[in-house]
N, C-alpha and C. Protein backbone atom coordinates (compact mmCIF):
# COMPACT_ATOMS: atom_id res chain seq x y z
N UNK A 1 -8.99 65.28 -41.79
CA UNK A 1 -8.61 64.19 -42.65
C UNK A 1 -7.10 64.28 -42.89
N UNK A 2 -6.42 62.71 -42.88
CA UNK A 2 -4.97 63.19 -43.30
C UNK A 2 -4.60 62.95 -44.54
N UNK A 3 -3.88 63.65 -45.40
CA UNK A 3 -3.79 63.04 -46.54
C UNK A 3 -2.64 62.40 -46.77
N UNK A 4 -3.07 61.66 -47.52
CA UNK A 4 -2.53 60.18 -47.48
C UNK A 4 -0.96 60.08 -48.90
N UNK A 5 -1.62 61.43 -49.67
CA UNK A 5 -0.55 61.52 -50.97
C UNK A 5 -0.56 62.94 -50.94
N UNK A 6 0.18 63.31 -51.81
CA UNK A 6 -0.28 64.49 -52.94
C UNK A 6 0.61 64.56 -54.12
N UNK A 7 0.11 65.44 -54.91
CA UNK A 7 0.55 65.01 -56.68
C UNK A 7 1.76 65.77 -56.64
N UNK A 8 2.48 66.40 -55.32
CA UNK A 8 3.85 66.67 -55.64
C UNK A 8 4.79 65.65 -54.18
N UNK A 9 4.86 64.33 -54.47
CA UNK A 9 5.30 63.35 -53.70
C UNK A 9 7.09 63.61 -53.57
N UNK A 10 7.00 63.38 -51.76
CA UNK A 10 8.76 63.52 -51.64
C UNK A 10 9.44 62.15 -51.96
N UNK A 11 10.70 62.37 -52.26
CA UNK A 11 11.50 61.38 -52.14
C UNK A 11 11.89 61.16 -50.75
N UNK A 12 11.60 61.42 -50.00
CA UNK A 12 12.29 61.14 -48.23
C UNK A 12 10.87 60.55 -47.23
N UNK A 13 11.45 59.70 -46.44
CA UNK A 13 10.38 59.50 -45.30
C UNK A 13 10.81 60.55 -44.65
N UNK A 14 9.51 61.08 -44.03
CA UNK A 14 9.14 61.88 -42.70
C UNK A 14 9.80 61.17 -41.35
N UNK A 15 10.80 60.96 -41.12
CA UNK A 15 10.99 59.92 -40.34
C UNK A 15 11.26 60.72 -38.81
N UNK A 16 11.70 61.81 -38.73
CA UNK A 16 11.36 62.81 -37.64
C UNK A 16 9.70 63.06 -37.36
N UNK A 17 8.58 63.19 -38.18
CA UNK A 17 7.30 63.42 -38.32
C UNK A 17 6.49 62.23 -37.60
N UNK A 18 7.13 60.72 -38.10
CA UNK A 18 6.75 59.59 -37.91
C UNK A 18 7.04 59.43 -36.37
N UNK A 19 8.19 59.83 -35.78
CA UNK A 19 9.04 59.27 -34.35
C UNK A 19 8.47 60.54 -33.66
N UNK A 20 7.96 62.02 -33.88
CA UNK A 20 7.03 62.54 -33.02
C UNK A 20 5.58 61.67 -32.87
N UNK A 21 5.11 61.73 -33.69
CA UNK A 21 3.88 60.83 -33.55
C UNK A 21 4.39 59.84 -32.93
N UNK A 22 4.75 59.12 -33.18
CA UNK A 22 4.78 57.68 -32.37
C UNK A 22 5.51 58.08 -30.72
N UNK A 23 6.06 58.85 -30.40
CA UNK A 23 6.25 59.72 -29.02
C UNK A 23 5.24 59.55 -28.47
N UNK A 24 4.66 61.04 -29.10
CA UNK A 24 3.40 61.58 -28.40
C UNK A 24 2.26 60.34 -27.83
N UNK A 25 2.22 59.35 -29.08
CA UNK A 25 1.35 58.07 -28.97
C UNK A 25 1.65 57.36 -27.54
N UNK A 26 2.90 57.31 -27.24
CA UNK A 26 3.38 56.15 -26.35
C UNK A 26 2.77 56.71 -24.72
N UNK A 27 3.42 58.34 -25.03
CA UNK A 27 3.35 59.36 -24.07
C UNK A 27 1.85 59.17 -23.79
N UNK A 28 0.81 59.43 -24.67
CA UNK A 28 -0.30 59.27 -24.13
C UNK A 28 -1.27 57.91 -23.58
N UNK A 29 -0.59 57.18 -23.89
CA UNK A 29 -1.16 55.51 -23.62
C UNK A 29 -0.36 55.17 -22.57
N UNK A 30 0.65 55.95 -22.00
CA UNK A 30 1.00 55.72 -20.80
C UNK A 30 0.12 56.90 -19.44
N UNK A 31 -0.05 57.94 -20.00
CA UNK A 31 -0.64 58.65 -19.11
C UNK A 31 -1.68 57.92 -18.89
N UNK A 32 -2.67 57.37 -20.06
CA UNK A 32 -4.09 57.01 -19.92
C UNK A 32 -3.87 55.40 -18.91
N UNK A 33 -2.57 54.53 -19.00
CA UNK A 33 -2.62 53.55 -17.93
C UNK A 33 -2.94 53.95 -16.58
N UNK A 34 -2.42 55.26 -16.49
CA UNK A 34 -2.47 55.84 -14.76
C UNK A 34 -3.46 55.51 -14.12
N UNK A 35 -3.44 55.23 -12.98
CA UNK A 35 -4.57 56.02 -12.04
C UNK A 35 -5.00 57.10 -11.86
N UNK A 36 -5.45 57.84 -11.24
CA UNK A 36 -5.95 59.01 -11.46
C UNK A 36 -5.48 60.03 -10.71
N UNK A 37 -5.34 59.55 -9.19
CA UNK A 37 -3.93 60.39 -8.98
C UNK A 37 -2.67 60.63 -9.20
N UNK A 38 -1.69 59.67 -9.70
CA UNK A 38 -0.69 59.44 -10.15
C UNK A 38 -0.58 60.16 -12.03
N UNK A 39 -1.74 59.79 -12.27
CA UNK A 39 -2.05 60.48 -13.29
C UNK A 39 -2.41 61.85 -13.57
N UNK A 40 -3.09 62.56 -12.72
CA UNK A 40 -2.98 63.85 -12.48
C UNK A 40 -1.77 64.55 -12.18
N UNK A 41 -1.01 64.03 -11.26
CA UNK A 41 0.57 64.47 -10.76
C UNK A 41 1.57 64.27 -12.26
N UNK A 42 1.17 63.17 -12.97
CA UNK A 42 2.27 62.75 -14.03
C UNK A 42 2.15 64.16 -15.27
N UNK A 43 0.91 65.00 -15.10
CA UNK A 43 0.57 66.33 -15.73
C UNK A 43 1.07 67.21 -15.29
N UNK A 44 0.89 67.12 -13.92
CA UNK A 44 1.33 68.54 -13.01
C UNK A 44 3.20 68.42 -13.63
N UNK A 45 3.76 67.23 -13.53
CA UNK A 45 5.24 66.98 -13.35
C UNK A 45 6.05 67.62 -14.85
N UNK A 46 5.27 66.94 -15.84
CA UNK A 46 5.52 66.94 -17.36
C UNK A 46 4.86 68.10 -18.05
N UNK A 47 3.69 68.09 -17.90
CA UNK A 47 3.17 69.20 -18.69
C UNK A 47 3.59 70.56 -17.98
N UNK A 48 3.36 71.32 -19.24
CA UNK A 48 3.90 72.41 -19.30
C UNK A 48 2.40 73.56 -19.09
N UNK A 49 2.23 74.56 -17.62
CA UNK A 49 0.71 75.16 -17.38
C UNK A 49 1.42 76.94 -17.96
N UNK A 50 1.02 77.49 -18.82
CA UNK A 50 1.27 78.66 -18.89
C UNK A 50 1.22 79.75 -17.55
N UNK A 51 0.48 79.83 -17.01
CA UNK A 51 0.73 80.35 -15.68
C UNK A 51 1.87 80.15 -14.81
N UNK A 52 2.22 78.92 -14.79
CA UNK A 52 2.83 78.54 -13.84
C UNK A 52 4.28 78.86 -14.50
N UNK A 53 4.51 78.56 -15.65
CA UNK A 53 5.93 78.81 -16.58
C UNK A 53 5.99 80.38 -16.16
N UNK A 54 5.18 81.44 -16.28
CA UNK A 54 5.56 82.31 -16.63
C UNK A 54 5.52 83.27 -15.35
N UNK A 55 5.23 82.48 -14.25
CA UNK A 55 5.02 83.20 -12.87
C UNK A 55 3.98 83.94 -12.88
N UNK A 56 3.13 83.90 -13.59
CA UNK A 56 1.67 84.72 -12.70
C UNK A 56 0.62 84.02 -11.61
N UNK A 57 0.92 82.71 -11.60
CA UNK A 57 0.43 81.86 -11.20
C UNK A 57 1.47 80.67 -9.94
N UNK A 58 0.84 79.91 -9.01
CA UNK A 58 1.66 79.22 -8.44
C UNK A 58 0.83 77.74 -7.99
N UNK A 59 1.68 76.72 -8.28
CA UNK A 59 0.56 75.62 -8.15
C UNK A 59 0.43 74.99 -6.45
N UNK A 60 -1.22 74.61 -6.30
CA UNK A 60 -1.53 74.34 -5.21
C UNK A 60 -0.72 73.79 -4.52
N UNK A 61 -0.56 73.92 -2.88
CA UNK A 61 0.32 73.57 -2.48
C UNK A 61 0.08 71.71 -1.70
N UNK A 62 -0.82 71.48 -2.30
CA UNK A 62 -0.69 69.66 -1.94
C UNK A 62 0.07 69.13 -3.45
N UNK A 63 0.16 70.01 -4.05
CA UNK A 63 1.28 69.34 -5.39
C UNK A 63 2.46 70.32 -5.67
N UNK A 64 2.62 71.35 -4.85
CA UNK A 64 3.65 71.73 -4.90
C UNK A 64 5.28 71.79 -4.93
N UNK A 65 5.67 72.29 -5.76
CA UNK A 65 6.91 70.91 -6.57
C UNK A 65 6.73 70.03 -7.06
N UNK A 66 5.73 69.99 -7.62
CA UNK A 66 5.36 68.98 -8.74
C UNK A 66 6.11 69.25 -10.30
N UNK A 67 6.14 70.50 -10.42
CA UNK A 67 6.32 71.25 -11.65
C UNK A 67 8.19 71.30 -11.76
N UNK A 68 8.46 70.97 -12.70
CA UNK A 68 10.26 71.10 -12.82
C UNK A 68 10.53 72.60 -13.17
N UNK A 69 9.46 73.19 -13.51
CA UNK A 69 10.08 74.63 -14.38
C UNK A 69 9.48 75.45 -12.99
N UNK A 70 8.69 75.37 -12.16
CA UNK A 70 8.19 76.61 -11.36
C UNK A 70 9.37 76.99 -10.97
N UNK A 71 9.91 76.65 -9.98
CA UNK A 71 11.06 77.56 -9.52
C UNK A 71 12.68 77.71 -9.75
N UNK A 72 12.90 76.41 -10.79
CA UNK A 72 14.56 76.79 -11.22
C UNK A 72 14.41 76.98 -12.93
N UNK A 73 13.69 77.42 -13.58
CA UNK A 73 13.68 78.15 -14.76
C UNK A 73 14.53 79.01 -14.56
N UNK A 74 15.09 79.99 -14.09
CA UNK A 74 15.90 81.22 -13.81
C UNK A 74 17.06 80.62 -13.47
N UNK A 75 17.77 79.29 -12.58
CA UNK A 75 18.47 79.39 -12.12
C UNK A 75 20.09 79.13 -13.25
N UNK A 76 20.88 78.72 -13.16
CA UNK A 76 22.00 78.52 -14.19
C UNK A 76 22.41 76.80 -14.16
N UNK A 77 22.02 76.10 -12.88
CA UNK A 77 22.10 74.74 -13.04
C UNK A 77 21.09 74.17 -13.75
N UNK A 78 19.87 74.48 -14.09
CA UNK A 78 19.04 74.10 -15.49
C UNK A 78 18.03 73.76 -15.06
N UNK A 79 16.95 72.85 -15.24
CA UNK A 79 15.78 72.56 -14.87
C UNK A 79 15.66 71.86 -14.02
N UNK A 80 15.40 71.87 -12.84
CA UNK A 80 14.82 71.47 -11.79
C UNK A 80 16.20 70.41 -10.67
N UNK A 81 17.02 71.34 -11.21
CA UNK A 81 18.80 70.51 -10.34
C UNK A 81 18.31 71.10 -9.13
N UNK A 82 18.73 70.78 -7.80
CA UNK A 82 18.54 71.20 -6.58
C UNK A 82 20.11 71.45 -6.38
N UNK A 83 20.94 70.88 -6.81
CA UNK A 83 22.44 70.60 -6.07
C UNK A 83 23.08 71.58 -7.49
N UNK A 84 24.20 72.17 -6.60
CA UNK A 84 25.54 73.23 -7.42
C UNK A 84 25.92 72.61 -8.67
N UNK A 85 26.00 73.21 -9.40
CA UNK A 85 26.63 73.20 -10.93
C UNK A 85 27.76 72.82 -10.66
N UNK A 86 28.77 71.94 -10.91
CA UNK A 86 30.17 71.84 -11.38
C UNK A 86 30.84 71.62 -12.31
N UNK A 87 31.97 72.75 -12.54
CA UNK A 87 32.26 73.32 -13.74
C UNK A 87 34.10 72.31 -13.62
């Protein structure tokens, strides 16, 4: 249940609280438009698999490179750059 008040009320909107929720909302009513392959891949791409973040694990290879963090997490050009850093 969410509650809706309580008897020590803020003076501020949640307005960071409000714009995650409404994210997450958009985020998921777009996954759920998918198809089902495209939609499966749009998981593999975005979501985040503990295995796979942390290298104990490596994802199948008909979606391989799907994942932005499998293999340039370590590197210094940042998540998932293929091309040289320029400084």
């Amino acid at each position: 249940m969410i509650p809706l008040r309580d008897d020590n009320p803020a003076h501020i909107t949640p307005v960071i609280t409000v714009g995650f929720i409404v994210l997450c909302t958009l985020v998921y009513l777009y996954q759920a438009s998918l198809p089902p392959q495209p939609g499966e891949l749009f998981v593999y791409r975005f979501g985040a698999i503990p295995a796979t973040v942390f290298g104990n694990a490596a994802l199948p290879p008909e979606i391989h490179g799907a994942a932005p963090c499998e293999n340039h997490a370590q590197t210094p050009e940042g998540w998932g750059s293929k091309a040289p850093a320029h400084v």
